[in-house]
N, C-alpha and C. Protein backbone atom coordinates (compact mmCIF):
# COMPACT_ATOMS: atom_id res chain seq x y z
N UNK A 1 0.84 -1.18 0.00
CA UNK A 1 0.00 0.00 0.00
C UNK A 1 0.89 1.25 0.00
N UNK A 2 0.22 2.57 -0.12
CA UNK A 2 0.84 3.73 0.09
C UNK A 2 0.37 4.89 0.94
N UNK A 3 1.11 5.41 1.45
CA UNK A 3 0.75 6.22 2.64
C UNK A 3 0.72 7.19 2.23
N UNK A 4 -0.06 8.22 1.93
CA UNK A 4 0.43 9.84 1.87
C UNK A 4 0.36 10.52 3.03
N UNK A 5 1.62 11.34 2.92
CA UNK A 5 2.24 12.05 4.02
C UNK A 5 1.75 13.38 4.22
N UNK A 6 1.46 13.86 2.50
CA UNK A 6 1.13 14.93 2.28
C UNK A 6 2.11 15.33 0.98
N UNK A 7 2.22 16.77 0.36
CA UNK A 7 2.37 16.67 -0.93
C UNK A 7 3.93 16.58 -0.93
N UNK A 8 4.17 15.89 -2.12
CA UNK A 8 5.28 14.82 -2.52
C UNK A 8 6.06 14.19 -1.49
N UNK A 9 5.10 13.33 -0.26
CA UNK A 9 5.67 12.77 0.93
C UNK A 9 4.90 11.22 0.72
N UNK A 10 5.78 10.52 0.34
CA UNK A 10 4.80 8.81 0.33
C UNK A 10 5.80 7.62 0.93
N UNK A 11 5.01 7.05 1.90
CA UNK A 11 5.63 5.88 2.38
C UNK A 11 4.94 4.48 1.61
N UNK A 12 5.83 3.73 1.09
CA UNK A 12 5.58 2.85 0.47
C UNK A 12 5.47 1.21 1.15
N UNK A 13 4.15 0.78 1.78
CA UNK A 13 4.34 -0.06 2.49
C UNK A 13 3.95 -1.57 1.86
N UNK A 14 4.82 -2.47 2.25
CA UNK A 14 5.03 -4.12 1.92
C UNK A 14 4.07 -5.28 2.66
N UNK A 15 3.43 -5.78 2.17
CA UNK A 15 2.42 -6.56 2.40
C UNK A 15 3.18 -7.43 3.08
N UNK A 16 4.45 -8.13 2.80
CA UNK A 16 5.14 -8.70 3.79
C UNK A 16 6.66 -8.38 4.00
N UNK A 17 7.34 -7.93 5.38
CA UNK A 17 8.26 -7.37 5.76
C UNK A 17 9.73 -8.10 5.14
N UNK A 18 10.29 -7.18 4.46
CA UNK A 18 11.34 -7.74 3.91
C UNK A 18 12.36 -8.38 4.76
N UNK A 19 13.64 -8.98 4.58
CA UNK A 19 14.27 -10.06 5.11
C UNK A 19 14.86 -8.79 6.49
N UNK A 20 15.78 -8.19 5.68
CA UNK A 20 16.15 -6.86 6.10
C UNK A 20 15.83 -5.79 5.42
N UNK A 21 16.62 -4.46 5.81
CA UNK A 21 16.43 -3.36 5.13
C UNK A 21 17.79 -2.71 3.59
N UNK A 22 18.23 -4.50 3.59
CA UNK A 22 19.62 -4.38 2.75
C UNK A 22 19.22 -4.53 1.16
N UNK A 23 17.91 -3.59 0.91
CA UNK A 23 17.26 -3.74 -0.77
C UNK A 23 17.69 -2.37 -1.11
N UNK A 24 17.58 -3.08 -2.67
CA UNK A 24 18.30 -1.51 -3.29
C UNK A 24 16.31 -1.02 -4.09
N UNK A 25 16.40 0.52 -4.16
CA UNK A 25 15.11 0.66 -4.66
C UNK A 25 16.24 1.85 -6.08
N UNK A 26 14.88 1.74 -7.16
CA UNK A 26 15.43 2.48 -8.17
C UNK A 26 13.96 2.54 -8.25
N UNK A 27 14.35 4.59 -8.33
CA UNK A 27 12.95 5.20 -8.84
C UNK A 27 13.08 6.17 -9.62
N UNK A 28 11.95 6.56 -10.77
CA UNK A 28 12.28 7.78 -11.34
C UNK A 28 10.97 8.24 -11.50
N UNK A 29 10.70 9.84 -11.28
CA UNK A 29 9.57 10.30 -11.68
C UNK A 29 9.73 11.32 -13.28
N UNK A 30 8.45 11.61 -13.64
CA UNK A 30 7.82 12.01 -14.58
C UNK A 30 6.99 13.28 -14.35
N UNK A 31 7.17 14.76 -15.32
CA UNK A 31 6.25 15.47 -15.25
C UNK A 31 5.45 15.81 -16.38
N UNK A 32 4.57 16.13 -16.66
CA UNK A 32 3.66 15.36 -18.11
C UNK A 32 4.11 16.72 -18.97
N UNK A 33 4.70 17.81 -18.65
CA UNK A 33 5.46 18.94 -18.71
C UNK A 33 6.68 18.44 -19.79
N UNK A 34 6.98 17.25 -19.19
CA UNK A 34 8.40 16.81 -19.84
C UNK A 34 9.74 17.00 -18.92
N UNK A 35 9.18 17.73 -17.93
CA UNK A 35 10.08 18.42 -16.94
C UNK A 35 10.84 17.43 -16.18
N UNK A 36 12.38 17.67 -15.67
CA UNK A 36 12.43 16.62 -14.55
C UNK A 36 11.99 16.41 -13.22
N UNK A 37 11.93 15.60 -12.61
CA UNK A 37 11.11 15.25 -10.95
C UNK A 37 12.99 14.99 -10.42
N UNK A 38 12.76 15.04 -9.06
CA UNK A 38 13.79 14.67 -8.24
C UNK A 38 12.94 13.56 -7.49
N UNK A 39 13.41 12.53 -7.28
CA UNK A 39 12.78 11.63 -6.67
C UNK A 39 14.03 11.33 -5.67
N UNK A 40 13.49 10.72 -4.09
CA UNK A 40 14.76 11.00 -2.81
C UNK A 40 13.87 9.76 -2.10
N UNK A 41 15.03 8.74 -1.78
CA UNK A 41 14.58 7.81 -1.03
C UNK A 41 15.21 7.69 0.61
N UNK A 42 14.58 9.15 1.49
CA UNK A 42 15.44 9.19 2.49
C UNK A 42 15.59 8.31 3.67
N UNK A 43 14.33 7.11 3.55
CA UNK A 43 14.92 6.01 4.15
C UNK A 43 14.11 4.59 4.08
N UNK A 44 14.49 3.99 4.51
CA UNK A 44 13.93 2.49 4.26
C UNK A 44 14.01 1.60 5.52
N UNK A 45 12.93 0.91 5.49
CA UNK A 45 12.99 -0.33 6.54
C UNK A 45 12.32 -1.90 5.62
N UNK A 46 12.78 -2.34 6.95
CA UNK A 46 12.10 -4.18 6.45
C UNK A 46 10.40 -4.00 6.01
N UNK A 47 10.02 -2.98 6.08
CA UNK A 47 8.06 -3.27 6.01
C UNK A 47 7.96 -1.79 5.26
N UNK A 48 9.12 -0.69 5.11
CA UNK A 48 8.51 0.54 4.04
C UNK A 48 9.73 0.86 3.54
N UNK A 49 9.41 2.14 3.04
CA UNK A 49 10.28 2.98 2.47
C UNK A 49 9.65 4.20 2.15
N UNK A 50 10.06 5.56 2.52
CA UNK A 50 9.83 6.61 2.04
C UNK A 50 10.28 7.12 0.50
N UNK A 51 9.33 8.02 0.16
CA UNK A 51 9.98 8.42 -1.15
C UNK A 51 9.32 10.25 -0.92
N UNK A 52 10.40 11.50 -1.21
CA UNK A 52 10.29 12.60 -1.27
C UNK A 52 10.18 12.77 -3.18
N UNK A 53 9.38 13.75 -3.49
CA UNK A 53 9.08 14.01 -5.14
C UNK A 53 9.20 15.50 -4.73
N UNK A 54 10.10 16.23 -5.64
CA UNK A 54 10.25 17.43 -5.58
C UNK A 54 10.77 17.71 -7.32
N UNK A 55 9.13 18.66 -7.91
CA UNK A 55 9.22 18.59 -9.01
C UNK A 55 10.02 20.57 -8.83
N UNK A 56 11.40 21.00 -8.58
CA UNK A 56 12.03 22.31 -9.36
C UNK A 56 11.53 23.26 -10.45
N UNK A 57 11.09 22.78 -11.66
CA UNK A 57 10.40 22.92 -13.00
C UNK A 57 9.54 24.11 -12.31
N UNK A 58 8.46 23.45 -11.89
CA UNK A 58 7.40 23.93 -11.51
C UNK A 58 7.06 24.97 -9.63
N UNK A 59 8.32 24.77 -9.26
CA UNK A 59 8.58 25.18 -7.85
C UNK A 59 7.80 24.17 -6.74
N UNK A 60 7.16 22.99 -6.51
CA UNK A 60 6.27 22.26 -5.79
C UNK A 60 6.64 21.20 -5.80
N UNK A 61 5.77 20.35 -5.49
CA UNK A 61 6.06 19.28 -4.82
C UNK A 61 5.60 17.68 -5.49
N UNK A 62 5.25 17.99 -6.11
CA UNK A 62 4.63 16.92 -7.38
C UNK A 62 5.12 16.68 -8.78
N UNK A 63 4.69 15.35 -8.86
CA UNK A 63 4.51 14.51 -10.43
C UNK A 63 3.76 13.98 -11.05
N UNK A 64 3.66 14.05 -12.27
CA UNK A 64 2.47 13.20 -12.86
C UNK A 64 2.40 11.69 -13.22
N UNK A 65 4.05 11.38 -12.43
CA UNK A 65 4.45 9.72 -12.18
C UNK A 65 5.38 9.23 -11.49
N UNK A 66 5.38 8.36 -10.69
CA UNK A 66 6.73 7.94 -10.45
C UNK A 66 6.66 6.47 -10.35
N UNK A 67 8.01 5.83 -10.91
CA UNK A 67 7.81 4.04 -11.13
C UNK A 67 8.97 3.85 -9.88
N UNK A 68 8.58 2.91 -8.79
CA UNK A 68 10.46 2.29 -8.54
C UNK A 68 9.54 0.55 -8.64
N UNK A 69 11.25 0.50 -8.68
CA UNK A 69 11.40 -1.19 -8.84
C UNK A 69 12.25 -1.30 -7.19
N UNK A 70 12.01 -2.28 -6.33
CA UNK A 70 12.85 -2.97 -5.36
C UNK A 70 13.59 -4.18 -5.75
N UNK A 71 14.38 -4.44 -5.76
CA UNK A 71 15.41 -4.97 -5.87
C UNK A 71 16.20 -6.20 -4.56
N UNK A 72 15.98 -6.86 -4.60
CA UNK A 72 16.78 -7.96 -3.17
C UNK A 72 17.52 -8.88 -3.72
């Protein structure tokens, strides 16, 4: 599931808790602008991971996508 934190604040939570917190995540966002997103994974555990979206372009805090893949 996903948590919103509020704008471009999402915790990304795991239906079942990973082994540890030793996964790699790769994410990238999208602005339908064409613009780039900063996407920031400032931390992670065995059951989430946060993700910060800070679209510059536009001065705020949003995207019109973001994909990650986890990795173990």
């Amino acid at each position: 599931s996903i948590t919103d934190g509020g704008s471009g604040n999402y915790t990304v939570n795991f239906t079942t808790n990973m082994e540890d917190a030793n996964y790699a995540i790769v994410a990238v966002g999208a602005h339908s602008a064409g613009d780039r997103v900063l996407v920031r994974i400032p931390s992670r555990a065995t059951g989430s991971f946060s993700i910060l979206i800070n679209d510059n372009s536009f001065g705020d805090n949003t995207g019109d996508e973001v994909h990650c893949a986890i990795i173990r």
